[in-house]
C-alpha atoms as a PDB file:
ATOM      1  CA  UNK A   1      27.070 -75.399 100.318  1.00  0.00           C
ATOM      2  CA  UNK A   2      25.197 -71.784  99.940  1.00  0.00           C
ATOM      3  CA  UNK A   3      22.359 -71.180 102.205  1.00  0.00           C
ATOM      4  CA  UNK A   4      19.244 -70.464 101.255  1.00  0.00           C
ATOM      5  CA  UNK A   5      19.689 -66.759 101.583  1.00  0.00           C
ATOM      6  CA  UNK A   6      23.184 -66.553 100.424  1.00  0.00           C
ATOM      7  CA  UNK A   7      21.500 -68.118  97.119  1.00  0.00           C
ATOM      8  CA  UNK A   8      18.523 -65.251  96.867  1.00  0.00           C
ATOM      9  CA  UNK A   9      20.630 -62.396  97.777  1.00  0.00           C
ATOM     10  CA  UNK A  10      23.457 -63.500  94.703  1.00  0.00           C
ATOM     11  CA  UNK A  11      19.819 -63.962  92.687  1.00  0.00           C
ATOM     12  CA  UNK A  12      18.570 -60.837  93.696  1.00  0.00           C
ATOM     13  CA  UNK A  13      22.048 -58.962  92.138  1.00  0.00           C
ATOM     14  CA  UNK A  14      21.813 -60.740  88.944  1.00  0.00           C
ATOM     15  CA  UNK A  15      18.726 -59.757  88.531  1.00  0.00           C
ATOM     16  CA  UNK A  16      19.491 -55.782  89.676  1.00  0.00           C
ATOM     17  CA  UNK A  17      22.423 -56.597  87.380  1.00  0.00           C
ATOM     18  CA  UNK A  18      20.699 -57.388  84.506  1.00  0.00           C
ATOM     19  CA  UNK A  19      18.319 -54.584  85.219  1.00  0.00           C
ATOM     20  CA  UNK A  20      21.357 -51.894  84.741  1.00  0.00           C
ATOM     21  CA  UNK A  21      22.902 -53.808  81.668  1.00  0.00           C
ATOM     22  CA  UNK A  22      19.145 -53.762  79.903  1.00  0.00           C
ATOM     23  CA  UNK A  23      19.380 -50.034  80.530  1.00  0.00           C
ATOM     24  CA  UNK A  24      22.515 -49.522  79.007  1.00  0.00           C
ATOM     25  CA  UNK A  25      20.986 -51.717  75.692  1.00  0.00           C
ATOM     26  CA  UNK A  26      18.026 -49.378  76.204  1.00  0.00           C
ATOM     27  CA  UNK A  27      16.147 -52.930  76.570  1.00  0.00           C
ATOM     28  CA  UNK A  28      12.711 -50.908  77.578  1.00  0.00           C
ATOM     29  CA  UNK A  29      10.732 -53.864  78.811  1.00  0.00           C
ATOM     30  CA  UNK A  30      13.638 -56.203  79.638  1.00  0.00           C
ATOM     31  CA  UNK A  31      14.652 -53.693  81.980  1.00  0.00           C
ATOM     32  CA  UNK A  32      11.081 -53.137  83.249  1.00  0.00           C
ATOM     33  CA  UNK A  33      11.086 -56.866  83.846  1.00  0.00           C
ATOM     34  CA  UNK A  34      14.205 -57.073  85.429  1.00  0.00           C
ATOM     35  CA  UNK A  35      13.549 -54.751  88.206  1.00  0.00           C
ATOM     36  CA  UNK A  36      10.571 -56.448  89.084  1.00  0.00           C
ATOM     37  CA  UNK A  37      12.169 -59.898  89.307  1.00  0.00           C
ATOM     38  CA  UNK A  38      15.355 -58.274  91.150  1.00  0.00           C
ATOM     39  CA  UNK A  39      12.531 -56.641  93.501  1.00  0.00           C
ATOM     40  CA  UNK A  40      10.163 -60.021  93.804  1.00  0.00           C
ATOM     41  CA  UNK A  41      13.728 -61.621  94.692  1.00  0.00           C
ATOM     42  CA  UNK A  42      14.978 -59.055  97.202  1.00  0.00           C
ATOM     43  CA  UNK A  43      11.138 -58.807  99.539  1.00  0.00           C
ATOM     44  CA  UNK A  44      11.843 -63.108  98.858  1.00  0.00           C
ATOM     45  CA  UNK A  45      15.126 -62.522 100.644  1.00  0.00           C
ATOM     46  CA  UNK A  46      13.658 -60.092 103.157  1.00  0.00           C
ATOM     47  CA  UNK A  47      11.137 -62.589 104.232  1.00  0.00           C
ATOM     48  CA  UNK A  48      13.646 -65.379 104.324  1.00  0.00           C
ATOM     49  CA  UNK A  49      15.332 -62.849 107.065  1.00  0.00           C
ATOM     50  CA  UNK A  50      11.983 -62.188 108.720  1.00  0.00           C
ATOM     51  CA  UNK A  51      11.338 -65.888 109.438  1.00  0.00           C
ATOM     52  CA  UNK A  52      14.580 -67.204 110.703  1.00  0.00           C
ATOM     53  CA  UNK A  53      14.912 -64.023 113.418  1.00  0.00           C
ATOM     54  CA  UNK A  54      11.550 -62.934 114.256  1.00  0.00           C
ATOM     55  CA  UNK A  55      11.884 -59.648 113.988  1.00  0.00           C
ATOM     56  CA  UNK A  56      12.164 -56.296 111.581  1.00  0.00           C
ATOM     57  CA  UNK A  57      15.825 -56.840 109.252  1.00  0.00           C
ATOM     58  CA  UNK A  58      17.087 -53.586 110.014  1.00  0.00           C
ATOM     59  CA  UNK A  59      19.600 -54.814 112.686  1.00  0.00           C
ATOM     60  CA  UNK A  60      23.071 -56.096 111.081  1.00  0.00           C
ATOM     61  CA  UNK A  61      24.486 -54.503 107.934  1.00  0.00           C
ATOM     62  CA  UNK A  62      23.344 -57.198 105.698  1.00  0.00           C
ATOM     63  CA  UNK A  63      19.521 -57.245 106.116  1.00  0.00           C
ATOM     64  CA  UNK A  64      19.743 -53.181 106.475  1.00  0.00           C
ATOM     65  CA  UNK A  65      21.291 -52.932 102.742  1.00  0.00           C
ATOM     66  CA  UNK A  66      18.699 -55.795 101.746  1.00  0.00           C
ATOM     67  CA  UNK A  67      16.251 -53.405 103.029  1.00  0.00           C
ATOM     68  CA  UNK A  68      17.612 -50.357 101.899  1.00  0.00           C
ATOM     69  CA  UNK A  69      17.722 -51.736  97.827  1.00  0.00           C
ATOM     70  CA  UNK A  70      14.161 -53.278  97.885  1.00  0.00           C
ATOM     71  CA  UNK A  71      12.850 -49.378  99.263  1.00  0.00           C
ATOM     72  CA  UNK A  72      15.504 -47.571  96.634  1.00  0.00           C
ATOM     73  CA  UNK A  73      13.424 -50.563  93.482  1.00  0.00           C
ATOM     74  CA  UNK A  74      10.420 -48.899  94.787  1.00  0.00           C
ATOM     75  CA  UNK A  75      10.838 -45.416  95.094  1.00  0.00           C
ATOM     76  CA  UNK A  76      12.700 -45.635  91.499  1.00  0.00           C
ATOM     77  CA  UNK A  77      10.330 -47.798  89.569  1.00  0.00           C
ATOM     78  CA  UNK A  78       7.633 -45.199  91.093  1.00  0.00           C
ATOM     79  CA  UNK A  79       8.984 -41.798  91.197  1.00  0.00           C
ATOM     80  CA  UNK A  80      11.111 -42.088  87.803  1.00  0.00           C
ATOM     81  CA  UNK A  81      10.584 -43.142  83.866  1.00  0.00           C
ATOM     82  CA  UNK A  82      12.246 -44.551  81.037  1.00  0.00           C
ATOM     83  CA  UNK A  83      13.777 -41.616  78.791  1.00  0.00           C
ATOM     84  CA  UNK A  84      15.062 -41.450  75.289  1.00  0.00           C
ATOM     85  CA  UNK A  85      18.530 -40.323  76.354  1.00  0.00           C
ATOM     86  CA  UNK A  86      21.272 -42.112  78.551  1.00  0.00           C
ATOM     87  CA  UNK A  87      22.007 -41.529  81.463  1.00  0.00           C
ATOM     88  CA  UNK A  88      18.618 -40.900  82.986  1.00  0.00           C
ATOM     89  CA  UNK A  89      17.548 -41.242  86.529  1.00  0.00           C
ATOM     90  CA  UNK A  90      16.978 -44.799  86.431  1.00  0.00           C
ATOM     91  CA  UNK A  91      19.907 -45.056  85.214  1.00  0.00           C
ATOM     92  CA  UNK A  92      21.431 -43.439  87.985  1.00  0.00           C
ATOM     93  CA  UNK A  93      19.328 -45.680  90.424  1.00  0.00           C
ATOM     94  CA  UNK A  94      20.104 -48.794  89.054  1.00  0.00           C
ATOM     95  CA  UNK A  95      23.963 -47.991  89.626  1.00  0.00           C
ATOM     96  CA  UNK A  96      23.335 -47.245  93.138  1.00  0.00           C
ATOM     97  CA  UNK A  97      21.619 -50.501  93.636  1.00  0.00           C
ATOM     98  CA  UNK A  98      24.555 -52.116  91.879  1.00  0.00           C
ATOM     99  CA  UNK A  99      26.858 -50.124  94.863  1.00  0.00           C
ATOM    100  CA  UNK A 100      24.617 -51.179  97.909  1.00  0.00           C
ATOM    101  CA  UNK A 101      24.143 -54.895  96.439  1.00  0.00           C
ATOM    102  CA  UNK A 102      28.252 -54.859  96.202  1.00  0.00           C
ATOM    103  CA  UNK A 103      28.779 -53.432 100.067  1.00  0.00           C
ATOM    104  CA  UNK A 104      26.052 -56.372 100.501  1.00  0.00           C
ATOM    105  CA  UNK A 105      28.259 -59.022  99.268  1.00  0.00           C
ATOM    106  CA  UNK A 106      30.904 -57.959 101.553  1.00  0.00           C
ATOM    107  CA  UNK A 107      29.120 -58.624 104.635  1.00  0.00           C
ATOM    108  CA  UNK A 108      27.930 -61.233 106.340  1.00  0.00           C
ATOM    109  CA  UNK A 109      24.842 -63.327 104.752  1.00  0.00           C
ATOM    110  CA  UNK A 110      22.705 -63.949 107.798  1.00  0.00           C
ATOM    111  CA  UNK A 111      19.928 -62.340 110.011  1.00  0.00           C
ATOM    112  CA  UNK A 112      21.073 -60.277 113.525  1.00  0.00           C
ATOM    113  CA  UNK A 113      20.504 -63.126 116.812  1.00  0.00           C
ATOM    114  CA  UNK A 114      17.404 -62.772 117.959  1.00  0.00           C
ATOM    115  CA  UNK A 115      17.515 -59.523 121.454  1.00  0.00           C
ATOM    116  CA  UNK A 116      15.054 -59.177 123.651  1.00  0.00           C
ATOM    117  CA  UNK A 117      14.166 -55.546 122.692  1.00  0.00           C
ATOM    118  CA  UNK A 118      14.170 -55.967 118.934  1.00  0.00           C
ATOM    119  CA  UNK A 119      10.665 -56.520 118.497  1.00  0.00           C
ATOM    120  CA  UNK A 120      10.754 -53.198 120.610  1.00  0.00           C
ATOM    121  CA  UNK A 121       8.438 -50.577 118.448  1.00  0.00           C
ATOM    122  CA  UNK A 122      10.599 -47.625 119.516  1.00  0.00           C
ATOM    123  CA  UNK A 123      14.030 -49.488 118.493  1.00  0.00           C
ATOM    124  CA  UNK A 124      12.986 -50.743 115.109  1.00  0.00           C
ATOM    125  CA  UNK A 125      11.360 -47.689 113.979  1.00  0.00           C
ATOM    126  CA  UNK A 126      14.694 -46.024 115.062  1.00  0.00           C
ATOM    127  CA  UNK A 127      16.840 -48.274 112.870  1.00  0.00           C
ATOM    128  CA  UNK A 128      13.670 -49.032 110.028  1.00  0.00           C
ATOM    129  CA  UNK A 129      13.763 -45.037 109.225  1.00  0.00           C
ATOM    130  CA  UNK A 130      17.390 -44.659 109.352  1.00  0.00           C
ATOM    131  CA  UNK A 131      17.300 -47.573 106.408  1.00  0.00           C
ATOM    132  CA  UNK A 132      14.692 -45.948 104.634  1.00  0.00           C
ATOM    133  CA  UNK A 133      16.569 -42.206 104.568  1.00  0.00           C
ATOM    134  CA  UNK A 134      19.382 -44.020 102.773  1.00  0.00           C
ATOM    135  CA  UNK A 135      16.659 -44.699 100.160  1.00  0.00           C
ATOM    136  CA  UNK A 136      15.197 -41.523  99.917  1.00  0.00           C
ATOM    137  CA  UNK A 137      18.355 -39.504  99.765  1.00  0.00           C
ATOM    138  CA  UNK A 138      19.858 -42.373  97.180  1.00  0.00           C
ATOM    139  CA  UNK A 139      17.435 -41.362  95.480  1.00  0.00           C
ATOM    140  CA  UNK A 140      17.589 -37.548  95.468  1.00  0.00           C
ATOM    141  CA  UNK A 141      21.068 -38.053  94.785  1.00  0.00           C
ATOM    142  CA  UNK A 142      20.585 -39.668  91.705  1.00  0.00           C
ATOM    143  CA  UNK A 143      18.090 -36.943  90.563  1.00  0.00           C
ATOM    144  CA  UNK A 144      20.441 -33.858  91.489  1.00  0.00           C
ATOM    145  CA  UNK A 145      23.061 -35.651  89.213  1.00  0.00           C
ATOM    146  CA  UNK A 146      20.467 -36.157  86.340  1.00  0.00           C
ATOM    147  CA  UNK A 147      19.808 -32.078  87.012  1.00  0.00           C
ATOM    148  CA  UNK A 148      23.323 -31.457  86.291  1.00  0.00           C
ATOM    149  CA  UNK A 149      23.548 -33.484  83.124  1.00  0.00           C
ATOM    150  CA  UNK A 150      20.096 -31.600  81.985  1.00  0.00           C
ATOM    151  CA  UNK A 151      22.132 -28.207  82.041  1.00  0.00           C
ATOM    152  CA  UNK A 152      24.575 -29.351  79.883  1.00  0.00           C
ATOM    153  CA  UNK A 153      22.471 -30.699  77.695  1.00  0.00           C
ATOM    154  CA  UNK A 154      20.173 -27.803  77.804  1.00  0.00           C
ATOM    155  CA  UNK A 155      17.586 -29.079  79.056  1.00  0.00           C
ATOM    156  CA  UNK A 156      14.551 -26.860  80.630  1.00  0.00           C
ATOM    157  CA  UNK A 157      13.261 -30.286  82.883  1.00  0.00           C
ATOM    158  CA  UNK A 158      16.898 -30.094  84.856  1.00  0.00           C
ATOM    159  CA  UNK A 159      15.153 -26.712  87.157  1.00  0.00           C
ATOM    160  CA  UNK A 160      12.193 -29.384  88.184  1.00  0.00           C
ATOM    161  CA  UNK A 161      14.985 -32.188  88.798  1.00  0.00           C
ATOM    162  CA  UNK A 162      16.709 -29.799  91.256  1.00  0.00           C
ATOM    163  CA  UNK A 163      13.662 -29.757  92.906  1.00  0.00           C
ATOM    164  CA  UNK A 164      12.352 -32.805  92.637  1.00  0.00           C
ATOM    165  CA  UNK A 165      16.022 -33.713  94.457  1.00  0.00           C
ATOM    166  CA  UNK A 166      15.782 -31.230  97.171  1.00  0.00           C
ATOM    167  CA  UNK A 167      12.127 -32.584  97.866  1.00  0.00           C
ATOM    168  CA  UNK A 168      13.268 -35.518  98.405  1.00  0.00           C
ATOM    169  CA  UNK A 169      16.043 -34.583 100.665  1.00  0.00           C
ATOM    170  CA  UNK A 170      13.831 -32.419 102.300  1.00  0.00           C
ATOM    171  CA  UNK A 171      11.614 -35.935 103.422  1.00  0.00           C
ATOM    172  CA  UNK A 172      14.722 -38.035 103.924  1.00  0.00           C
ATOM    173  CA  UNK A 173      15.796 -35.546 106.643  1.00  0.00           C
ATOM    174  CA  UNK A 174      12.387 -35.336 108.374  1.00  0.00           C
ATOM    175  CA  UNK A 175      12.952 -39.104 108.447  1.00  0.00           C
ATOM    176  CA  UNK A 176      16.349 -38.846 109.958  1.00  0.00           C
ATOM    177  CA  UNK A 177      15.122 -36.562 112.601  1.00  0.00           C
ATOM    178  CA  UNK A 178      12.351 -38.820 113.260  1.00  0.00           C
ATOM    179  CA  UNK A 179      14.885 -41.248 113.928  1.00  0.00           C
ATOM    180  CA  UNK A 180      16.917 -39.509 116.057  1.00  0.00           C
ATOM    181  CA  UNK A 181      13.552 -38.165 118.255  1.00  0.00           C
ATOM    182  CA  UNK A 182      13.050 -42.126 118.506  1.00  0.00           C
ATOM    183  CA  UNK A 183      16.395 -42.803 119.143  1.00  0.00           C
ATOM    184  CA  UNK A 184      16.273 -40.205 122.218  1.00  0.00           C
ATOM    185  CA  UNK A 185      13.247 -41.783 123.715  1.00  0.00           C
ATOM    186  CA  UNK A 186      15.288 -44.916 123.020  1.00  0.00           C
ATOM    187  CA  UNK A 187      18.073 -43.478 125.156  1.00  0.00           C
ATOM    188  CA  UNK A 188      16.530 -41.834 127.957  1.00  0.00           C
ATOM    189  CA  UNK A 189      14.416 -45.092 129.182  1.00  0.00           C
ATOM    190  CA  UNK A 190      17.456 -46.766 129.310  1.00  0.00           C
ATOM    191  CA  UNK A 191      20.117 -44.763 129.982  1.00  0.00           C
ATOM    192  CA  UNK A 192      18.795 -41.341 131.765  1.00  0.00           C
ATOM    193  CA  UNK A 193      21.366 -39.113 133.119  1.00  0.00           C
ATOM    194  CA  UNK A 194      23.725 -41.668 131.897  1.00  0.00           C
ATOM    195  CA  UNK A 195      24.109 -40.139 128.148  1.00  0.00           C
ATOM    196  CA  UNK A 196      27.381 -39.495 126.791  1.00  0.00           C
ATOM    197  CA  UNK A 197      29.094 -38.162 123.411  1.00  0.00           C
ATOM    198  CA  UNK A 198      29.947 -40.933 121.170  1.00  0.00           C
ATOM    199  CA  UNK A 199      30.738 -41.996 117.555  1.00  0.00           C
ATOM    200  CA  UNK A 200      26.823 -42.838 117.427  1.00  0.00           C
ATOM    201  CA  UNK A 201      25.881 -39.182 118.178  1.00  0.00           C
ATOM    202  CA  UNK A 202      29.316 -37.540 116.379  1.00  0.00           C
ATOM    203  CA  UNK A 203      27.422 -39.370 112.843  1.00  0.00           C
ATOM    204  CA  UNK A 204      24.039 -38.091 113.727  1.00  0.00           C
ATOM    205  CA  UNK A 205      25.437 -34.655 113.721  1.00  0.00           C
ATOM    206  CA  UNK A 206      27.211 -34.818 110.581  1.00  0.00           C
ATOM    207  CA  UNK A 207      24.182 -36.316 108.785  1.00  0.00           C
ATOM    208  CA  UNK A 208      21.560 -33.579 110.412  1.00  0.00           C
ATOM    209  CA  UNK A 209      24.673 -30.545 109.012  1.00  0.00           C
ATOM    210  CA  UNK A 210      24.606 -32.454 105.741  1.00  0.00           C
ATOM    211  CA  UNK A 211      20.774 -32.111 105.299  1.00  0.00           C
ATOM    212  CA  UNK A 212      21.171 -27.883 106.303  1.00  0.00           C
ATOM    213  CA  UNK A 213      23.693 -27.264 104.304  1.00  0.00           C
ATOM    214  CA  UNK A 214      21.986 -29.409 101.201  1.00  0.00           C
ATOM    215  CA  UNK A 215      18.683 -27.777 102.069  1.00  0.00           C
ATOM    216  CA  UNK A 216      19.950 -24.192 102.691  1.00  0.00           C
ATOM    217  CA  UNK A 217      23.424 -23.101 101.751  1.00  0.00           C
ATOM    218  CA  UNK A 218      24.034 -20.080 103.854  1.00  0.00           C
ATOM    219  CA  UNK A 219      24.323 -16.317 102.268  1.00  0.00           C
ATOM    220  CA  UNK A 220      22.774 -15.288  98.980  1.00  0.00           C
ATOM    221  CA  UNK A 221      25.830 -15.208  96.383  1.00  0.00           C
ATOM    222  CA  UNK A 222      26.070 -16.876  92.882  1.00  0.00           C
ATOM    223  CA  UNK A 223      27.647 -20.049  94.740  1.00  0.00           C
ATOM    224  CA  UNK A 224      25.141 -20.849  96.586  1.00  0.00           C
ATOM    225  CA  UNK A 225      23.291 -22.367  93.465  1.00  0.00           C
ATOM    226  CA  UNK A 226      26.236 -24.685  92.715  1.00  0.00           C
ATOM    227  CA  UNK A 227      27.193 -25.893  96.246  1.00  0.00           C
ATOM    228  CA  UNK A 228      23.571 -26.908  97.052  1.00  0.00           C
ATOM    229  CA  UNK A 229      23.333 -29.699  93.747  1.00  0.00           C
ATOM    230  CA  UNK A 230      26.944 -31.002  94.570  1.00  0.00           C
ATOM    231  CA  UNK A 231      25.899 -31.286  98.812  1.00  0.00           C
ATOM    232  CA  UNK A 232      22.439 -33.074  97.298  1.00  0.00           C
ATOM    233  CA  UNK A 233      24.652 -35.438  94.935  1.00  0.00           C
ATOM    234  CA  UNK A 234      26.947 -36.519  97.796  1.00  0.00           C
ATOM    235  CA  UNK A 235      24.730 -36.482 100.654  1.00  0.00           C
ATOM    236  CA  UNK A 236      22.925 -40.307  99.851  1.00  0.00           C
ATOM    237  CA  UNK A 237      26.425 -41.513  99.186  1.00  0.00           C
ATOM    238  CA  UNK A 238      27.548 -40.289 102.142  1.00  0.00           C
ATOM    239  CA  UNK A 239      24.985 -41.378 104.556  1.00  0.00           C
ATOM    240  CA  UNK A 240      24.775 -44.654 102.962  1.00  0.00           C
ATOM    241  CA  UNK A 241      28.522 -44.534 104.065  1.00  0.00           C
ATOM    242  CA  UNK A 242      28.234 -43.641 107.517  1.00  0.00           C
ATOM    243  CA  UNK A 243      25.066 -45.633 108.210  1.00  0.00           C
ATOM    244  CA  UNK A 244      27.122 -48.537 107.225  1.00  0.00           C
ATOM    245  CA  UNK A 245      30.243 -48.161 108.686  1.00  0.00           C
ATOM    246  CA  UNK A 246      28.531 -47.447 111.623  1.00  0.00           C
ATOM    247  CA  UNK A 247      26.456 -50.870 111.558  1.00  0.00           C
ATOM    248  CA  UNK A 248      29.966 -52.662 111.641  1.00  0.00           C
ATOM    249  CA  UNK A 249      31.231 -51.250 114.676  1.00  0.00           C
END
């Protein structure tokens, strides 16, 4: 028999799913109504999570991509619109919540064990923002993409996209190195002079190059403006990738 948060979790997808097939039909208010029962569903499952662990689900893989869609529902039924064409953004961010609900049902369905330290302020804002900047750059993703299609399609909005998209990378990096400031503090009270390189640290620097070269492609050639969209249109997939192959190490 399913527990009870195996059963919202599959709810929660149908519901996300449902949301991305109403969008295809161009179903205006069944989609509209289908993100907010997907999202009433997902902060249900959060606060299933919440209650049998006691503390902040941004621990184990599962609860972290719970997490991560319910922020990406938000930041997409706020920051972006129905259009009269398809794709559109939301388009694009209903497809990534399709991906992180699918890497969800591949993992395990329960909270983290209860630690000592993870009602810790310092350790779950380290791992809470880390969760939130694979929102935020999810999301600028699927805006650089939507930029792209706009110049084929000649359309004079895709300029604003761009920077919509780089705006938003620009906060999901301040986030990450928010994190990482956190995560030092994190560090030094329990480790000191005891620090060493590891796989934890080797990710962190990848992610922080991502974010420069997305932000700021060096030199001042006719390249630069088509290697900073494609770096902005990979980057949330590929933190979203690290983050989570990191979490199950």
């Amino acid at each position: 028999m399913k527990s009870p948060l195996a059963i919202i979790f599959w709810v929660t997808f149908l519901f996300y799913a449902f949301t991305f097939l109403f969008t295809l039909l161009r179903k205006r208010r069944a989609e509209s109504l289908g993100a907010i029962a997907g999202l009433i569903a997902n902060i249900a499952g959060l606060f299933i999570l919440v209650t049998i662990s006691r503390h902040a689900p941004v621990f184990r893989l599962f609860e972290s991509l719970m997490l991560g869609s319910a922020l990406l529902a938000i930041i997409g039924l706020l920051f972006s619109s129905q259009e009269e064409k398809l794709p559109d953004v939301r388009f694009w961010v209903w497809l990534e919540m399709l991906l992180i609900m699918a890497l969800a049902a591949f993992s395990v369905k329960e909270p983290s064990f209860f630690g000592y330290d993870y009602n810790d302020p310092t350790i779950v804002l380290f791992h809470g923002l880390r969760v939130a900047v694979i929102s935020i750059t999810l999301f600028a993703s699927a805006l650089y993409i939507q930029s792209r299609l706009d110049i084929k399609r000649g359309n004079s909005i895709a300029i604003n996209r761009a920077h919509q998209g780089r705006n938003f990378l620009l906060l999901g990096a301040m986030l990450f190195l928010t994190a990482e400031y956190t995560g030092i503090r994190w560090c030094l009270r329990g480790w000191g002079d005891f620090w060493q390189w590891g796989p934890g640290f080797f990710q962190s620097t990848i992610i922080v190059l991502l974010f420069m070269l997305a932000v700021h492609v060096p030199g001042s050639n006719h390249r630069q403006g088509n290697w900073r969209p494609r770096l902005g249109i990979i980057s949330g997939f590929l933190i979203l990738a690290l983050i989570a192959y990191r979490s199950t190490l």
